[in-house]
N, C-alpha and C. Protein backbone atom coordinates (compact mmCIF):
# COMPACT_ATOMS: atom_id res chain seq x y z
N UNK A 1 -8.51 -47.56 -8.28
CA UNK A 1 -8.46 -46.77 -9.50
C UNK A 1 -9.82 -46.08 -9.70
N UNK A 2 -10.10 -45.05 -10.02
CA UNK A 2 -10.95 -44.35 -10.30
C UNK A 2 -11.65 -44.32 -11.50
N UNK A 3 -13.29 -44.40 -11.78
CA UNK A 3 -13.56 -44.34 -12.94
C UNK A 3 -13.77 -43.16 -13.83
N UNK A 4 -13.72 -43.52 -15.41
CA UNK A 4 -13.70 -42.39 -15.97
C UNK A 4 -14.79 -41.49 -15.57
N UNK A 5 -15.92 -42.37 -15.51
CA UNK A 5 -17.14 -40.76 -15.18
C UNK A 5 -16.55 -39.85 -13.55
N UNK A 6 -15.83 -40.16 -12.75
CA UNK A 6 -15.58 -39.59 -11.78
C UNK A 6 -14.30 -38.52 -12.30
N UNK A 7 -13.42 -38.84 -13.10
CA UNK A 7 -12.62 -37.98 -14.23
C UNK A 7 -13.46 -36.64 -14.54
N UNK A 8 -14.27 -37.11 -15.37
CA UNK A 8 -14.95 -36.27 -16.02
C UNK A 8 -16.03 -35.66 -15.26
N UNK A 9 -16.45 -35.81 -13.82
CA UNK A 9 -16.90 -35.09 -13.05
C UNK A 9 -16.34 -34.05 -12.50
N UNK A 10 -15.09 -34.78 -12.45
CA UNK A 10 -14.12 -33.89 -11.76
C UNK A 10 -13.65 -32.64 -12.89
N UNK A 11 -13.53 -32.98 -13.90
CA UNK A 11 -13.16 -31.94 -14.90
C UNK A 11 -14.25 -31.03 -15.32
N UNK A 12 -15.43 -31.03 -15.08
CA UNK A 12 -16.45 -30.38 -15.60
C UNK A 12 -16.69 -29.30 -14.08
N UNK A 13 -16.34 -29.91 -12.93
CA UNK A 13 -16.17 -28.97 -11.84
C UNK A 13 -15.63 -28.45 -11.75
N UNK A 14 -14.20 -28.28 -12.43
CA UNK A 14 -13.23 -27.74 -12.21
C UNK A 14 -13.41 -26.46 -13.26
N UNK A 15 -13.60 -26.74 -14.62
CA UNK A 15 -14.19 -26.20 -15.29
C UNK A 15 -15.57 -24.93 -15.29
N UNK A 16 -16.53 -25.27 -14.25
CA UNK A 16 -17.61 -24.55 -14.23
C UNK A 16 -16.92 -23.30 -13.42
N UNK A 17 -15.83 -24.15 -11.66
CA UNK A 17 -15.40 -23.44 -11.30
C UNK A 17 -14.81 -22.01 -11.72
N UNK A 18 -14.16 -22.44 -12.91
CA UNK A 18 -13.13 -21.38 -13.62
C UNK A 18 -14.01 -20.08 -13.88
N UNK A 19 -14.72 -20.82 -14.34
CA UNK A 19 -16.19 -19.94 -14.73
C UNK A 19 -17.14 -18.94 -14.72
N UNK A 20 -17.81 -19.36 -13.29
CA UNK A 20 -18.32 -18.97 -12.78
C UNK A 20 -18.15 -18.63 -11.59
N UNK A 21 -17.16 -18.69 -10.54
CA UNK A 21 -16.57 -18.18 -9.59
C UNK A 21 -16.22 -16.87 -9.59
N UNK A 22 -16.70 -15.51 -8.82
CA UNK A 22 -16.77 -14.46 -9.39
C UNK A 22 -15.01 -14.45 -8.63
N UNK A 23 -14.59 -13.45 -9.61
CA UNK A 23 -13.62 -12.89 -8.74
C UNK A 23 -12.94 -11.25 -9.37
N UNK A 24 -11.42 -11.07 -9.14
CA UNK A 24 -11.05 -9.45 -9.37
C UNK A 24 -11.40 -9.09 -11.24
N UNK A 25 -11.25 -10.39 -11.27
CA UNK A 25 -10.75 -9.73 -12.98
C UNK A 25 -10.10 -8.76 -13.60
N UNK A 26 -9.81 -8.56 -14.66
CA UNK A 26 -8.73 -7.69 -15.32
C UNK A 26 -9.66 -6.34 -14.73
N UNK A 27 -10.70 -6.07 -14.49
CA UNK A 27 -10.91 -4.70 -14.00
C UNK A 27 -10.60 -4.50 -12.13
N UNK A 28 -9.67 -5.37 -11.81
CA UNK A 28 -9.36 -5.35 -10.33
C UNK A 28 -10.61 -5.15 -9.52
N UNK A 29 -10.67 -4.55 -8.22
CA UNK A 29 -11.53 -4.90 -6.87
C UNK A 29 -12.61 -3.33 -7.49
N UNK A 30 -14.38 -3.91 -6.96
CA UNK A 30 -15.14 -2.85 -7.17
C UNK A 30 -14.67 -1.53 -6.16
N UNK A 31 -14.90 -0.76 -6.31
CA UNK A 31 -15.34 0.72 -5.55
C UNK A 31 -13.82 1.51 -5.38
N UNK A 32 -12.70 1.04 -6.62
CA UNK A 32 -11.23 2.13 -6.37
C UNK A 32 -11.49 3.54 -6.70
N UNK A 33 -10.31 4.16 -6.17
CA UNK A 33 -10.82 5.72 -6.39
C UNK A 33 -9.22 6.40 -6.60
N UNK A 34 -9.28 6.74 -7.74
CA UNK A 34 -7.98 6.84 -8.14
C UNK A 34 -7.94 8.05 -7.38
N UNK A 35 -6.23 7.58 -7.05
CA UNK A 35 -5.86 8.96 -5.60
C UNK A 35 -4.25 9.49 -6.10
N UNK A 36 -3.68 10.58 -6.08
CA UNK A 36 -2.85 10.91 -6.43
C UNK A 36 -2.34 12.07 -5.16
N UNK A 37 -1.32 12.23 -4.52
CA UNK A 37 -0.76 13.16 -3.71
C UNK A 37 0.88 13.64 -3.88
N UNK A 38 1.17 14.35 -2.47
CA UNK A 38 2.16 15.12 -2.35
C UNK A 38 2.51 14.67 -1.08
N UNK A 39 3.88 14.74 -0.53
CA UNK A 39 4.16 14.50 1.22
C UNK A 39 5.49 15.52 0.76
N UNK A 40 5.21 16.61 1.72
CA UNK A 40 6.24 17.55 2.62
C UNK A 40 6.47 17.60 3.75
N UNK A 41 7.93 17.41 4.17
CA UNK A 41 8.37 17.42 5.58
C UNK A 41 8.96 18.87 5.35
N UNK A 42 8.73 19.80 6.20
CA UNK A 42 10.04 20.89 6.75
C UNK A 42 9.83 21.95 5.35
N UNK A 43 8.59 21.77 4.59
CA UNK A 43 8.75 22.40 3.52
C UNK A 43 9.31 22.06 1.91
N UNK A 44 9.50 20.39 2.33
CA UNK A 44 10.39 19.80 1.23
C UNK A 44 10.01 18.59 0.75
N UNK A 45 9.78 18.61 -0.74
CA UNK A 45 9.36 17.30 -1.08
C UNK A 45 10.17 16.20 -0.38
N UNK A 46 9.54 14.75 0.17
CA UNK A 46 9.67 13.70 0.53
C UNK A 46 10.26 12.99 -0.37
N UNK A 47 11.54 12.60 -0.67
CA UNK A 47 11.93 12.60 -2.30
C UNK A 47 12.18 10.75 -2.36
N UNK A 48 12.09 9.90 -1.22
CA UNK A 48 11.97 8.76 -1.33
C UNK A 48 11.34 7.87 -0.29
N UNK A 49 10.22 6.93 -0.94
CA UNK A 49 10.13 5.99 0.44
C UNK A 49 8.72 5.80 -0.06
N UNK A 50 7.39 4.96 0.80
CA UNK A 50 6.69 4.70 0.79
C UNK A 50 4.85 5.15 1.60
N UNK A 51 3.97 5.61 0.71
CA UNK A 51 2.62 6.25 1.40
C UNK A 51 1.73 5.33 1.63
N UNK A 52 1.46 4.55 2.34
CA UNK A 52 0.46 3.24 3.09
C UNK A 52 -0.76 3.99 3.39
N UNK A 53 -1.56 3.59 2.90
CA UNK A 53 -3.27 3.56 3.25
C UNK A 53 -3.19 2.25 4.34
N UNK A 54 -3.51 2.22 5.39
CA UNK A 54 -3.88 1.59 6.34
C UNK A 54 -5.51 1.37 6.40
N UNK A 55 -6.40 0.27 6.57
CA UNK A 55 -7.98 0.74 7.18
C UNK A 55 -7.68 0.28 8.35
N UNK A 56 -8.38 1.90 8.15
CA UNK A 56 -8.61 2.31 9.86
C UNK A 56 -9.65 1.47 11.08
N UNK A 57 -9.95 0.40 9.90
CA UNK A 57 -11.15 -0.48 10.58
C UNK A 57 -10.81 -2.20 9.81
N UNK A 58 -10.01 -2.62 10.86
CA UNK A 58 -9.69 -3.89 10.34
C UNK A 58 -10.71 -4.59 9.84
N UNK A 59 -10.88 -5.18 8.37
CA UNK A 59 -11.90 -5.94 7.47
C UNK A 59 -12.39 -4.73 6.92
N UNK A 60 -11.96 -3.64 6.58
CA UNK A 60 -13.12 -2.94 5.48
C UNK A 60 -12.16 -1.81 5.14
N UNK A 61 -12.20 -2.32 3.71
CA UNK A 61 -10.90 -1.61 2.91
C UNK A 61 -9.87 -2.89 2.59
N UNK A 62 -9.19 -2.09 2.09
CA UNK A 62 -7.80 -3.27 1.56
C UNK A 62 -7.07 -2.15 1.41
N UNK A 63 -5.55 -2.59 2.03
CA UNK A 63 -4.20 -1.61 1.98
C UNK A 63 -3.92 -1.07 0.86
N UNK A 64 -3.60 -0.38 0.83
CA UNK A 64 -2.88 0.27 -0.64
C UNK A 64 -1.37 1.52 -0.55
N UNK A 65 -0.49 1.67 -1.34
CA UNK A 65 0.13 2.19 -1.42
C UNK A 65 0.69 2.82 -2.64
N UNK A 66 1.58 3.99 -2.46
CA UNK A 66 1.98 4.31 -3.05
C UNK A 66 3.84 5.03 -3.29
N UNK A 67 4.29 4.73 -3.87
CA UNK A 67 5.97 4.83 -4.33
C UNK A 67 6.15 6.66 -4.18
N UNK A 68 6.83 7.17 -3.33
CA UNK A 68 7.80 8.76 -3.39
C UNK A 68 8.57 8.56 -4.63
N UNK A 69 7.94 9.79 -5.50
CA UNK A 69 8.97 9.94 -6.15
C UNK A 69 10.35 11.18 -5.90
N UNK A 70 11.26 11.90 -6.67
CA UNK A 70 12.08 12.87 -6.06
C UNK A 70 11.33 13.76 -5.51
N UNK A 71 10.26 14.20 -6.25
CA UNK A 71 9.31 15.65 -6.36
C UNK A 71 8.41 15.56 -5.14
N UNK A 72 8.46 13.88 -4.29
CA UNK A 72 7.64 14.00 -3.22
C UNK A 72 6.19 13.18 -3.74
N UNK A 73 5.77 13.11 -4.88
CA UNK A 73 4.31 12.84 -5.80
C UNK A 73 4.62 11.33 -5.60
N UNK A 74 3.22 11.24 -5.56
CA UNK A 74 3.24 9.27 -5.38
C UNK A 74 1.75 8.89 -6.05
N UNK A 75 1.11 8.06 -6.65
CA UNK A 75 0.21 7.55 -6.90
C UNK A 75 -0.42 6.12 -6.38
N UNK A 76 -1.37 6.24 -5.38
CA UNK A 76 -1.79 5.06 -4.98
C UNK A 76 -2.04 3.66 -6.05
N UNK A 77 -1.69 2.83 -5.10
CA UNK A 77 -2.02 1.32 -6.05
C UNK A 77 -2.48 0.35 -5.04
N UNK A 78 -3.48 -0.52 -5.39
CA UNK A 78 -4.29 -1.61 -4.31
C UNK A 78 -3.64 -2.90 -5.22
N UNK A 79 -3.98 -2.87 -6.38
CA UNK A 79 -3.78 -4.34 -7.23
C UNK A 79 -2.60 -4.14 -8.61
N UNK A 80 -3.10 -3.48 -8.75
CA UNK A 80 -2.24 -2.47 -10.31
C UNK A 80 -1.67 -1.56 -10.11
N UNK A 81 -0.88 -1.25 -11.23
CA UNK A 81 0.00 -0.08 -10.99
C UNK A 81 -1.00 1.40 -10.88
N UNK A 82 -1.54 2.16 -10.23
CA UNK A 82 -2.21 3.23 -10.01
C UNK A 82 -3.48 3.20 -10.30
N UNK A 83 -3.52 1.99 -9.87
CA UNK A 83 -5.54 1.27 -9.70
C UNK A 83 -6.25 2.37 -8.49
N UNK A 84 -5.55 2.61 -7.49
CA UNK A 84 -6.55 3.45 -6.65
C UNK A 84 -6.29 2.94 -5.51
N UNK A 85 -7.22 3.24 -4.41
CA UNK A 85 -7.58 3.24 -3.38
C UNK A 85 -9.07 2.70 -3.36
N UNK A 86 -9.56 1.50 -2.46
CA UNK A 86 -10.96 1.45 -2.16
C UNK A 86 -11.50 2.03 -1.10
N UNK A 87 -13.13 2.61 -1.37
CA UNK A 87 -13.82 3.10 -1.00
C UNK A 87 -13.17 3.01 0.76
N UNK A 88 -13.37 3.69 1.44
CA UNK A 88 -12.76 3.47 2.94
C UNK A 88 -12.51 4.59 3.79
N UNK A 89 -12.14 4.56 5.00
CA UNK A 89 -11.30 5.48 5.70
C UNK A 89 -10.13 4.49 6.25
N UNK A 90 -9.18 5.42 5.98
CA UNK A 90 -7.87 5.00 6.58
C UNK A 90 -6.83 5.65 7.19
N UNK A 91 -5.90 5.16 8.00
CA UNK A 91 -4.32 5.72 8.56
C UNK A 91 -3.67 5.71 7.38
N UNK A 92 -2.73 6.49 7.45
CA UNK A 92 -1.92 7.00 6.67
C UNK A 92 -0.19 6.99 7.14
N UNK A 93 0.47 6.41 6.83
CA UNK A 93 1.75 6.19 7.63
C UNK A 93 2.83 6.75 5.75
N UNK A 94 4.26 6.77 6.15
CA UNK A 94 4.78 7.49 5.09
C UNK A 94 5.90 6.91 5.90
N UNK A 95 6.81 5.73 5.24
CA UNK A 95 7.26 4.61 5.27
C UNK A 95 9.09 6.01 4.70
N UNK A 96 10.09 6.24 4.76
CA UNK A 96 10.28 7.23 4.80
C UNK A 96 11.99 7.40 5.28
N UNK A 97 12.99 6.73 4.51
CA UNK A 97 14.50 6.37 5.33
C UNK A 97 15.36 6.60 4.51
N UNK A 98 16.60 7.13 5.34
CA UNK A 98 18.11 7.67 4.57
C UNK A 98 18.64 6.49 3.98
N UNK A 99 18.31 5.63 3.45
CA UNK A 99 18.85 4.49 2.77
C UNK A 99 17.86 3.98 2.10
N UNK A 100 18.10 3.74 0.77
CA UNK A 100 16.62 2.83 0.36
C UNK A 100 16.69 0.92 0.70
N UNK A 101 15.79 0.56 1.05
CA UNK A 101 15.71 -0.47 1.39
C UNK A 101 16.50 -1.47 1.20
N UNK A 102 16.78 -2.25 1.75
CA UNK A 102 17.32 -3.91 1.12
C UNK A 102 18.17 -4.61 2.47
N UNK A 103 18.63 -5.12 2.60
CA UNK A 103 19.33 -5.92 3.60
C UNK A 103 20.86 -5.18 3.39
N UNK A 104 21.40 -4.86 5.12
CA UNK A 104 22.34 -4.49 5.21
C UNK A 104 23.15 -5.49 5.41
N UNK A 105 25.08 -5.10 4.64
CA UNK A 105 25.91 -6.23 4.88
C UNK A 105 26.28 -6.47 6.33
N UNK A 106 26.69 -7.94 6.74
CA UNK A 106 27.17 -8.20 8.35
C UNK A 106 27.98 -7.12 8.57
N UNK A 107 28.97 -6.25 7.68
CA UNK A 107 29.67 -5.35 8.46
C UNK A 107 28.77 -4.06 8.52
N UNK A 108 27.94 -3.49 7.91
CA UNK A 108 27.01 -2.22 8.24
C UNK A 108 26.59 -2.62 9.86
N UNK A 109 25.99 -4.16 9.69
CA UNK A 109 25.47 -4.18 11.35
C UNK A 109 26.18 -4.34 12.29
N UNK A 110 27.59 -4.98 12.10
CA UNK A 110 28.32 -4.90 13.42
C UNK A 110 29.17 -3.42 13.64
N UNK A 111 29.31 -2.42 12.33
CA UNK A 111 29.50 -1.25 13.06
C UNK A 111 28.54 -0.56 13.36
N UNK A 112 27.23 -0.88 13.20
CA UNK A 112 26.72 0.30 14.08
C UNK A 112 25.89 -0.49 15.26
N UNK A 113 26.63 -1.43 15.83
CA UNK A 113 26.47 -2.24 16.91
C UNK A 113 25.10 -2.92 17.38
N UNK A 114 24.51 -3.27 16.18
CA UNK A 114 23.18 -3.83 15.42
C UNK A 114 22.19 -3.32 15.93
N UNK A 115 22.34 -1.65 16.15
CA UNK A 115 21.29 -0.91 15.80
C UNK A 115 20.28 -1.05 14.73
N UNK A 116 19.45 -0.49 14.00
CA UNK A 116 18.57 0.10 12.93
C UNK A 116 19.26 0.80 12.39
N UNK A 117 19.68 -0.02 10.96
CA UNK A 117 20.83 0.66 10.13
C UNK A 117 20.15 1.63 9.01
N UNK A 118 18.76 1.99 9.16
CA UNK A 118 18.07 3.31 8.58
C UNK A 118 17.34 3.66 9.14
N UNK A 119 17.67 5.37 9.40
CA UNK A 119 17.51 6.48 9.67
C UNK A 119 16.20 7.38 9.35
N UNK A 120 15.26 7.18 9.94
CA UNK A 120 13.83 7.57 9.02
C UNK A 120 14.01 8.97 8.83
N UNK A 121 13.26 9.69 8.03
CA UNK A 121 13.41 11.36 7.55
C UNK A 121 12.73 11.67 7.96
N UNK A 122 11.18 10.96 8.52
CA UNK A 122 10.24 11.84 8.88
C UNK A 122 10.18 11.59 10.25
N UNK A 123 8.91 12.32 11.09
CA UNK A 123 8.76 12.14 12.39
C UNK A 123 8.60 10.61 12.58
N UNK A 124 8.83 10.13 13.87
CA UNK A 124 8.59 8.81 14.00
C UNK A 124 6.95 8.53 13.89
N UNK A 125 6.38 9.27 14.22
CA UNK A 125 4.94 9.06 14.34
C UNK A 125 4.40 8.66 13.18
N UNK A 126 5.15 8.95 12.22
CA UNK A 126 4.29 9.22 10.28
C UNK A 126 4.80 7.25 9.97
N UNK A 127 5.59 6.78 10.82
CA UNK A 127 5.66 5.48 10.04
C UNK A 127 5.07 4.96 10.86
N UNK A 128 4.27 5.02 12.39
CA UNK A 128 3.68 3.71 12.74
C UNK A 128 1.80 4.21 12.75
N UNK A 129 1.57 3.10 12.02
CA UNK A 129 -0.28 3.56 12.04
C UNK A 129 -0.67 3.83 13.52
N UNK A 130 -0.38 3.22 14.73
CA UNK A 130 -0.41 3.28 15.91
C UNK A 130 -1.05 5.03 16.36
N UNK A 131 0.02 5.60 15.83
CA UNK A 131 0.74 7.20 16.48
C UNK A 131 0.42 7.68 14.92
N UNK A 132 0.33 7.85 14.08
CA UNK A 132 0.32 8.74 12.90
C UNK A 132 -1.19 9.65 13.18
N UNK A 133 -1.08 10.97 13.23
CA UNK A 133 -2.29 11.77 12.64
C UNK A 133 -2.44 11.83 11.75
N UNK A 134 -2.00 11.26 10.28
CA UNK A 134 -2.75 11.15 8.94
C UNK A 134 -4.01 10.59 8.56
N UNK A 135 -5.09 11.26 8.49
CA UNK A 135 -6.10 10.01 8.16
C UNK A 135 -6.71 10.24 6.81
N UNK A 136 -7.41 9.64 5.38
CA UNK A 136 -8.11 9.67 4.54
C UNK A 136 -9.22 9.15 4.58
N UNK A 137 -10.52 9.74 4.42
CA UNK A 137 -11.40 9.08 4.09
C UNK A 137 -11.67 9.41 2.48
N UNK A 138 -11.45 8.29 2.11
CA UNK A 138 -11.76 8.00 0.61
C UNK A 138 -13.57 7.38 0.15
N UNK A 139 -14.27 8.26 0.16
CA UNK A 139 -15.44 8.56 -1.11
C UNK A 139 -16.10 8.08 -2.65
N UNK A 140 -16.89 7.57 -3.19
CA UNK A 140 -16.84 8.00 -4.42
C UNK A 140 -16.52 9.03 -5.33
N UNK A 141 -16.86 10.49 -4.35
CA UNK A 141 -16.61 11.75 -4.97
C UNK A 141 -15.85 12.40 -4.30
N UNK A 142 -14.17 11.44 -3.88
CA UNK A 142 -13.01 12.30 -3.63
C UNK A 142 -12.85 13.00 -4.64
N UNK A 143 -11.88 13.74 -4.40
CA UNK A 143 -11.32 14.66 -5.60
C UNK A 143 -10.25 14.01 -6.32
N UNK A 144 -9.91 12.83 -5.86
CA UNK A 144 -8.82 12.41 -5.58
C UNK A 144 -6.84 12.85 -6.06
N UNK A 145 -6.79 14.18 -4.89
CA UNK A 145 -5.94 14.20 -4.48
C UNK A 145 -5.89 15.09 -3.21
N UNK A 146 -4.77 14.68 -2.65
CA UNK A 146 -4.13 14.75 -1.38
C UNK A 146 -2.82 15.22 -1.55
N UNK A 147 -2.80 15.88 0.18
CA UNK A 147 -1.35 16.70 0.11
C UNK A 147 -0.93 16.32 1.66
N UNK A 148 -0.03 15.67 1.82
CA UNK A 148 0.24 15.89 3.39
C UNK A 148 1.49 16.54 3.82
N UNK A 149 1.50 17.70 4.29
CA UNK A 149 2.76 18.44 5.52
C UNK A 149 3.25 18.00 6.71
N UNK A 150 4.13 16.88 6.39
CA UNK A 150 4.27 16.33 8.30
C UNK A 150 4.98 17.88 8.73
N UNK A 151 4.83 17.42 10.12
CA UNK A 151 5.18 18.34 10.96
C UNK A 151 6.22 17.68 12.03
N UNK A 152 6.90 18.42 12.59
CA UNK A 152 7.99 17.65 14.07
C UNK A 152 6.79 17.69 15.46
């Protein structure tokens, strides 16, 4: 059995922990840069799917994304809803399919003979960071916004 002063050691650590342990806090991660864009394929807003900030340098940066809306416009988010982008350079991939997401039923996959039961809209290149020519380098004194034109 344990004694009380080891209790109350333990609670006063736990306590300081809370404390003084720095961390995101309600003002989320230092150095975001609020980013706002556009994605056109073929001349036409991108009217659903997903814009991934990738770093382009594994350990420096943190991912971020942002939601297509009809109009193609998306607003980056790292932690919060349109917190930003951190300071960084990154790939840029545009996540991008004739179906919106979710799990297809056993019969979608056995008729299409358990292919990839969505159809991406954009070039294949724009969804894998691998192959994408999108890149951002994000600044303190972006402008922050962006426009990207995939191309075939």
């Amino acid at each position: 059995m344990r004694s009380n002063s080891h209790r109350v050691i333990c609670l006063l650590w736990a306590t300081a922990s809370a404390i003084f342990v720095p961390g995101c806090g309600s003002d989320g991660l230092p150095g975001l840069v609020k980013l706002r864009g556009e994605v056109t394929y073929a001349g036409k807003p991108v009217p659903t799917g997903q814009v991934v900030f990738l770093p382009s340098v594994p350990g420096k940066g943190r991912q971020a994304s942002g939601t297509l809306d009809t109009s193609g416009q998306f607003t980056m988010t790292t932690l919060q809803e349109g917190d930003g982008v951190m300071i960084g350079d990154y790939d840029v991939i545009v996540l991008a399919y004739d179906k919106p997401p979710g799990e297809p039923t056993r019969e979608e996959i056995e008729a299409l003979g358990g292919k990839p039961w969505r159809n991406p809209v954009v070039p294949k290149r724009y969804i894998n960071g691998d192959m994408t020519d999108l890149h951002e380098s994000v600044t303190s004194d972006h402008s922050g916004a962006v426009r990207y034109e995939l191309k075939d």
